[in-house]
N, C-alpha and C. Protein backbone atom coordinates (compact mmCIF):
# COMPACT_ATOMS: atom_id res chain seq x y z
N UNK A 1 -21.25 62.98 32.68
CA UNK A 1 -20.04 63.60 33.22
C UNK A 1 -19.50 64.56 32.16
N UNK A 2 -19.21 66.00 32.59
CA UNK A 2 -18.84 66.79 31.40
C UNK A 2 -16.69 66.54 31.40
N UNK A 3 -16.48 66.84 30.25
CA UNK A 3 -15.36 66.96 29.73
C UNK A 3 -14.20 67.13 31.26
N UNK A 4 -14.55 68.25 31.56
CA UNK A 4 -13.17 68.96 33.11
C UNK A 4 -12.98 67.84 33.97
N UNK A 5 -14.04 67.17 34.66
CA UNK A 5 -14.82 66.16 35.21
C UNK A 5 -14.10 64.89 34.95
N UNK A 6 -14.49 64.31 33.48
CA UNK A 6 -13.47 62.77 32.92
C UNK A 6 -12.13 63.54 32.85
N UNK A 7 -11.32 64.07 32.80
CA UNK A 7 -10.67 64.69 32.37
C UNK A 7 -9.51 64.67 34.06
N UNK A 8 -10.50 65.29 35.11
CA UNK A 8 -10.02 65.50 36.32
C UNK A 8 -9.71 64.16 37.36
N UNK A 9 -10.70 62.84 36.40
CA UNK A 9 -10.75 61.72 37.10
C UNK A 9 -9.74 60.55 36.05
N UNK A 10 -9.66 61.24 35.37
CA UNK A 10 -8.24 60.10 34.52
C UNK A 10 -6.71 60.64 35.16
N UNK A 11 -6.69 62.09 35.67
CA UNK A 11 -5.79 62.86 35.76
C UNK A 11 -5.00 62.25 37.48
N UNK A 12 -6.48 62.18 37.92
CA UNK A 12 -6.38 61.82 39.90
C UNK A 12 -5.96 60.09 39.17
N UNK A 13 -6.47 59.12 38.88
CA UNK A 13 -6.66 58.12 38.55
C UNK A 13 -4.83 57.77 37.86
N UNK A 14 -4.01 58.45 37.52
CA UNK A 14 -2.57 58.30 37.31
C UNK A 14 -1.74 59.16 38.25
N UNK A 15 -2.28 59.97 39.03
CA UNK A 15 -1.64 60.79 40.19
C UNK A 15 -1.16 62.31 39.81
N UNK A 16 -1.44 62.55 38.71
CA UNK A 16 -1.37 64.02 38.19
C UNK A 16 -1.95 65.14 38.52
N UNK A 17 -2.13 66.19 38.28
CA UNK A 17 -2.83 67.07 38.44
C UNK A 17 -3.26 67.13 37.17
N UNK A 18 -4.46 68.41 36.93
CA UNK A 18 -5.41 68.37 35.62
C UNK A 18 -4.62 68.77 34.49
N UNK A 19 -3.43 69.81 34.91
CA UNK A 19 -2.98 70.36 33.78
C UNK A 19 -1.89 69.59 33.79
N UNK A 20 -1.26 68.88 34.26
CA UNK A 20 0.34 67.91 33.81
C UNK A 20 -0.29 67.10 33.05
N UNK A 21 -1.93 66.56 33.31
CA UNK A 21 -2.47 65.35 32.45
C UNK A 21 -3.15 66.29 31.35
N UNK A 22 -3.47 67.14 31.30
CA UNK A 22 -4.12 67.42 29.92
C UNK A 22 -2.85 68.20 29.29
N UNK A 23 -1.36 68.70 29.79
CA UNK A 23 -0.68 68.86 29.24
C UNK A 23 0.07 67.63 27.98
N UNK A 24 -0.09 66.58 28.75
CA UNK A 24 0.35 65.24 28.30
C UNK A 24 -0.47 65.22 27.02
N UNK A 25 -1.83 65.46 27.51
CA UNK A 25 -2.66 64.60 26.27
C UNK A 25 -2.47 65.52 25.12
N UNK A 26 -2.15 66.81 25.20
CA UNK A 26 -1.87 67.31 24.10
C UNK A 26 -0.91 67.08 23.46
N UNK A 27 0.48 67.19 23.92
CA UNK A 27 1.77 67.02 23.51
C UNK A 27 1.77 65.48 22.77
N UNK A 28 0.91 64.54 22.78
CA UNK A 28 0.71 63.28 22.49
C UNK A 28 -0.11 63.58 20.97
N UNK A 29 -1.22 64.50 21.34
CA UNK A 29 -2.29 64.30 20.08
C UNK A 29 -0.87 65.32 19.07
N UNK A 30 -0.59 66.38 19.70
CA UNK A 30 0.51 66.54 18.53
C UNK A 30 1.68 66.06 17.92
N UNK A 31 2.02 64.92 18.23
CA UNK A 31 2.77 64.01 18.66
C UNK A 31 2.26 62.85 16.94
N UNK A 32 0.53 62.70 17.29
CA UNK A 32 -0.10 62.33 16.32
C UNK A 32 -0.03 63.17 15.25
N UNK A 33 -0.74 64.40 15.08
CA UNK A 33 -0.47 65.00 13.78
C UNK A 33 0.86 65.29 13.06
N UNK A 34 2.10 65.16 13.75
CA UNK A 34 2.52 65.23 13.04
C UNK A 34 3.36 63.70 12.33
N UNK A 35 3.17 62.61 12.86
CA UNK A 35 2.91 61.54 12.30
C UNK A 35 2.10 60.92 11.42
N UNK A 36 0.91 62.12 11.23
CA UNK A 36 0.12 61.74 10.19
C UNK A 36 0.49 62.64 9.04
N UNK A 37 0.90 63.86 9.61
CA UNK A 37 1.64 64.79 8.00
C UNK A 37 2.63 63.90 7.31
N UNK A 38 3.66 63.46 8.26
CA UNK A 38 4.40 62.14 7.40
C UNK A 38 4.32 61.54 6.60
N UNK A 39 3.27 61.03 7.22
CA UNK A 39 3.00 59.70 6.11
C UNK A 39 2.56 60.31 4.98
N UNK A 40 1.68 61.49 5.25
CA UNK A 40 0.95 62.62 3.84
C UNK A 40 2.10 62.86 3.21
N UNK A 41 3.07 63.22 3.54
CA UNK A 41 4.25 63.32 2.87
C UNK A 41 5.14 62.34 2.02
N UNK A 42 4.96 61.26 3.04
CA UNK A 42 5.83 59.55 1.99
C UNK A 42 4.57 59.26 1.12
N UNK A 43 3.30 59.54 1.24
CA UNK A 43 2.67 59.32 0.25
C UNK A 43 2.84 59.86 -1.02
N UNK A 44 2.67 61.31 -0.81
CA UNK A 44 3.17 62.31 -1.93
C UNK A 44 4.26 61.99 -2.53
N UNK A 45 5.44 61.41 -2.25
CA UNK A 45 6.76 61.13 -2.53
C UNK A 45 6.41 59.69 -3.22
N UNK A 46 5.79 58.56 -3.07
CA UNK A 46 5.29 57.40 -3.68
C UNK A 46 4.69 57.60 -4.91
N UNK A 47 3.44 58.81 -4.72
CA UNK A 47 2.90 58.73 -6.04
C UNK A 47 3.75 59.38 -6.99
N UNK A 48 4.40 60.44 -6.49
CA UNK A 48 5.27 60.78 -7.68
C UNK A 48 6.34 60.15 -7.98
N UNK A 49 6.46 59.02 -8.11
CA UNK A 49 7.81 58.15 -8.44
C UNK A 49 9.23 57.90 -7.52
N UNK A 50 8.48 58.62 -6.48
CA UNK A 50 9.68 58.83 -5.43
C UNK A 50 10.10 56.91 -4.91
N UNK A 51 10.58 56.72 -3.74
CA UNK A 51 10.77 55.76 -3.03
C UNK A 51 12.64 55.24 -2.88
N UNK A 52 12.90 54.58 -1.49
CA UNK A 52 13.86 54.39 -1.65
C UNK A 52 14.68 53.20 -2.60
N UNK A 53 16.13 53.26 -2.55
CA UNK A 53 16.62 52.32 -3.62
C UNK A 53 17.37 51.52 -2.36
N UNK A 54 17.81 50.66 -3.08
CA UNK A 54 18.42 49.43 -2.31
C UNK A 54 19.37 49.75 -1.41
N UNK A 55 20.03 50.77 -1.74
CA UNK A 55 21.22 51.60 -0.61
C UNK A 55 20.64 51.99 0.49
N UNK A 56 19.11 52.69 0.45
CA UNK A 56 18.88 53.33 1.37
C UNK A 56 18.44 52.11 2.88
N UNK A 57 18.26 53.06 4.03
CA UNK A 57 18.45 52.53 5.65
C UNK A 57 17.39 51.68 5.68
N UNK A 58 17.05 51.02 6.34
CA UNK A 58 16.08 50.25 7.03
C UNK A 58 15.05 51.49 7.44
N UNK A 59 13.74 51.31 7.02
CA UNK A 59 12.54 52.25 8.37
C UNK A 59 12.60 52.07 9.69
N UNK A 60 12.69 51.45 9.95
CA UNK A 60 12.33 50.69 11.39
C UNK A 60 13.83 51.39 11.94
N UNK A 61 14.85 50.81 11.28
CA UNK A 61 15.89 51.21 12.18
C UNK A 61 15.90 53.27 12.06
N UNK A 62 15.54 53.69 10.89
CA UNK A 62 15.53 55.33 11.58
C UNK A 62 14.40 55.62 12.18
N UNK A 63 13.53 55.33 12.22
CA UNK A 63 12.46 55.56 13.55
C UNK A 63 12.66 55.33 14.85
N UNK A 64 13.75 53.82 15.18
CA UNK A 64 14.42 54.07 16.39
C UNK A 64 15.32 54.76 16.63
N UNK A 65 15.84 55.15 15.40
CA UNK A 65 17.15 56.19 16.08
C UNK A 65 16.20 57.42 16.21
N UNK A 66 15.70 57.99 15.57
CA UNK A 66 14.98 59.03 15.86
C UNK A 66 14.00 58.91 16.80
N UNK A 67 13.64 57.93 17.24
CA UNK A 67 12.24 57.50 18.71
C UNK A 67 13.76 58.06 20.31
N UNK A 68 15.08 57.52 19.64
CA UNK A 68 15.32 57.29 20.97
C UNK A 68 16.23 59.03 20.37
N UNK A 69 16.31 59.64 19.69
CA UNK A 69 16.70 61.01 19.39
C UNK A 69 15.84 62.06 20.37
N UNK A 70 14.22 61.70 20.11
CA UNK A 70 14.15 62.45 20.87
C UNK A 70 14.02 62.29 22.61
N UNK A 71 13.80 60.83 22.89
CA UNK A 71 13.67 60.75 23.94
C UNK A 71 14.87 60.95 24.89
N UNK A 72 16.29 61.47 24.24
CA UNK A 72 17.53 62.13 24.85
C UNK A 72 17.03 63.54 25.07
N UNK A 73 16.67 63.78 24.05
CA UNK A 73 16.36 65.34 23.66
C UNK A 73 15.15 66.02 24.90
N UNK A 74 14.11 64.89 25.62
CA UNK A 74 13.14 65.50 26.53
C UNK A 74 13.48 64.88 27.63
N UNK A 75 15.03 64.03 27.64
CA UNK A 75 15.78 63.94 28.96
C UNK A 75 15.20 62.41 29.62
N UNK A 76 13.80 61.68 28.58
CA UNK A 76 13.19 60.45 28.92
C UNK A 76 14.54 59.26 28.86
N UNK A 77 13.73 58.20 29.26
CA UNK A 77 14.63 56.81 29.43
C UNK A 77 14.66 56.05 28.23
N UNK A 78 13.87 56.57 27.39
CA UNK A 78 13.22 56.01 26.52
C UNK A 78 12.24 54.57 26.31
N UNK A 79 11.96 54.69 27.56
CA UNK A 79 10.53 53.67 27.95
C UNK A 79 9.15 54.03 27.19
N UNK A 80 8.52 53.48 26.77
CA UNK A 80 6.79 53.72 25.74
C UNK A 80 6.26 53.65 27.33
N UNK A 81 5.40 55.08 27.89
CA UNK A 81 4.19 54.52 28.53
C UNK A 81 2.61 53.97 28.19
């Protein structure tokens, strides 16, 4: 099965059309990179002596404020599909 093909049958298979579902899958894989520059970034900040001090926030809690930041921001419920 070529690429258009799996692509057209994952798309029918959630009720989409080809381009709302391969629109998705992109906005997702970029979604990934730039979650992986991140971390390239808190790394960089670790090795050089960086890191937070005892004042600073919880992770977890600014990733949800910022998970549910943007999911105001693209008008979502903020449900994970």
């Amino acid at each position: 099965m070529d690429v258009k093909a799996a692509l057209a049958q994952q798309a029918r298979e959630r009720g989409q059309s080809l381009q709302a579902f391969a629109l998705a899958v992109l906005k997702r894989q970029a979604d990934f990179s730039r979650n992986r520059q991140s971390l390239v970034d808190v790394e960089h900040d670790l090795a050089d002596g960086g890191g937070a001090g005892a004042e600073a926030p919880s992770a977890a809690d600014m990733l949800a404020a910022a998970r549910a930041e943007q999911d105001l921001g693209e008008g979502g419920s903020g449900d994970a599909a």
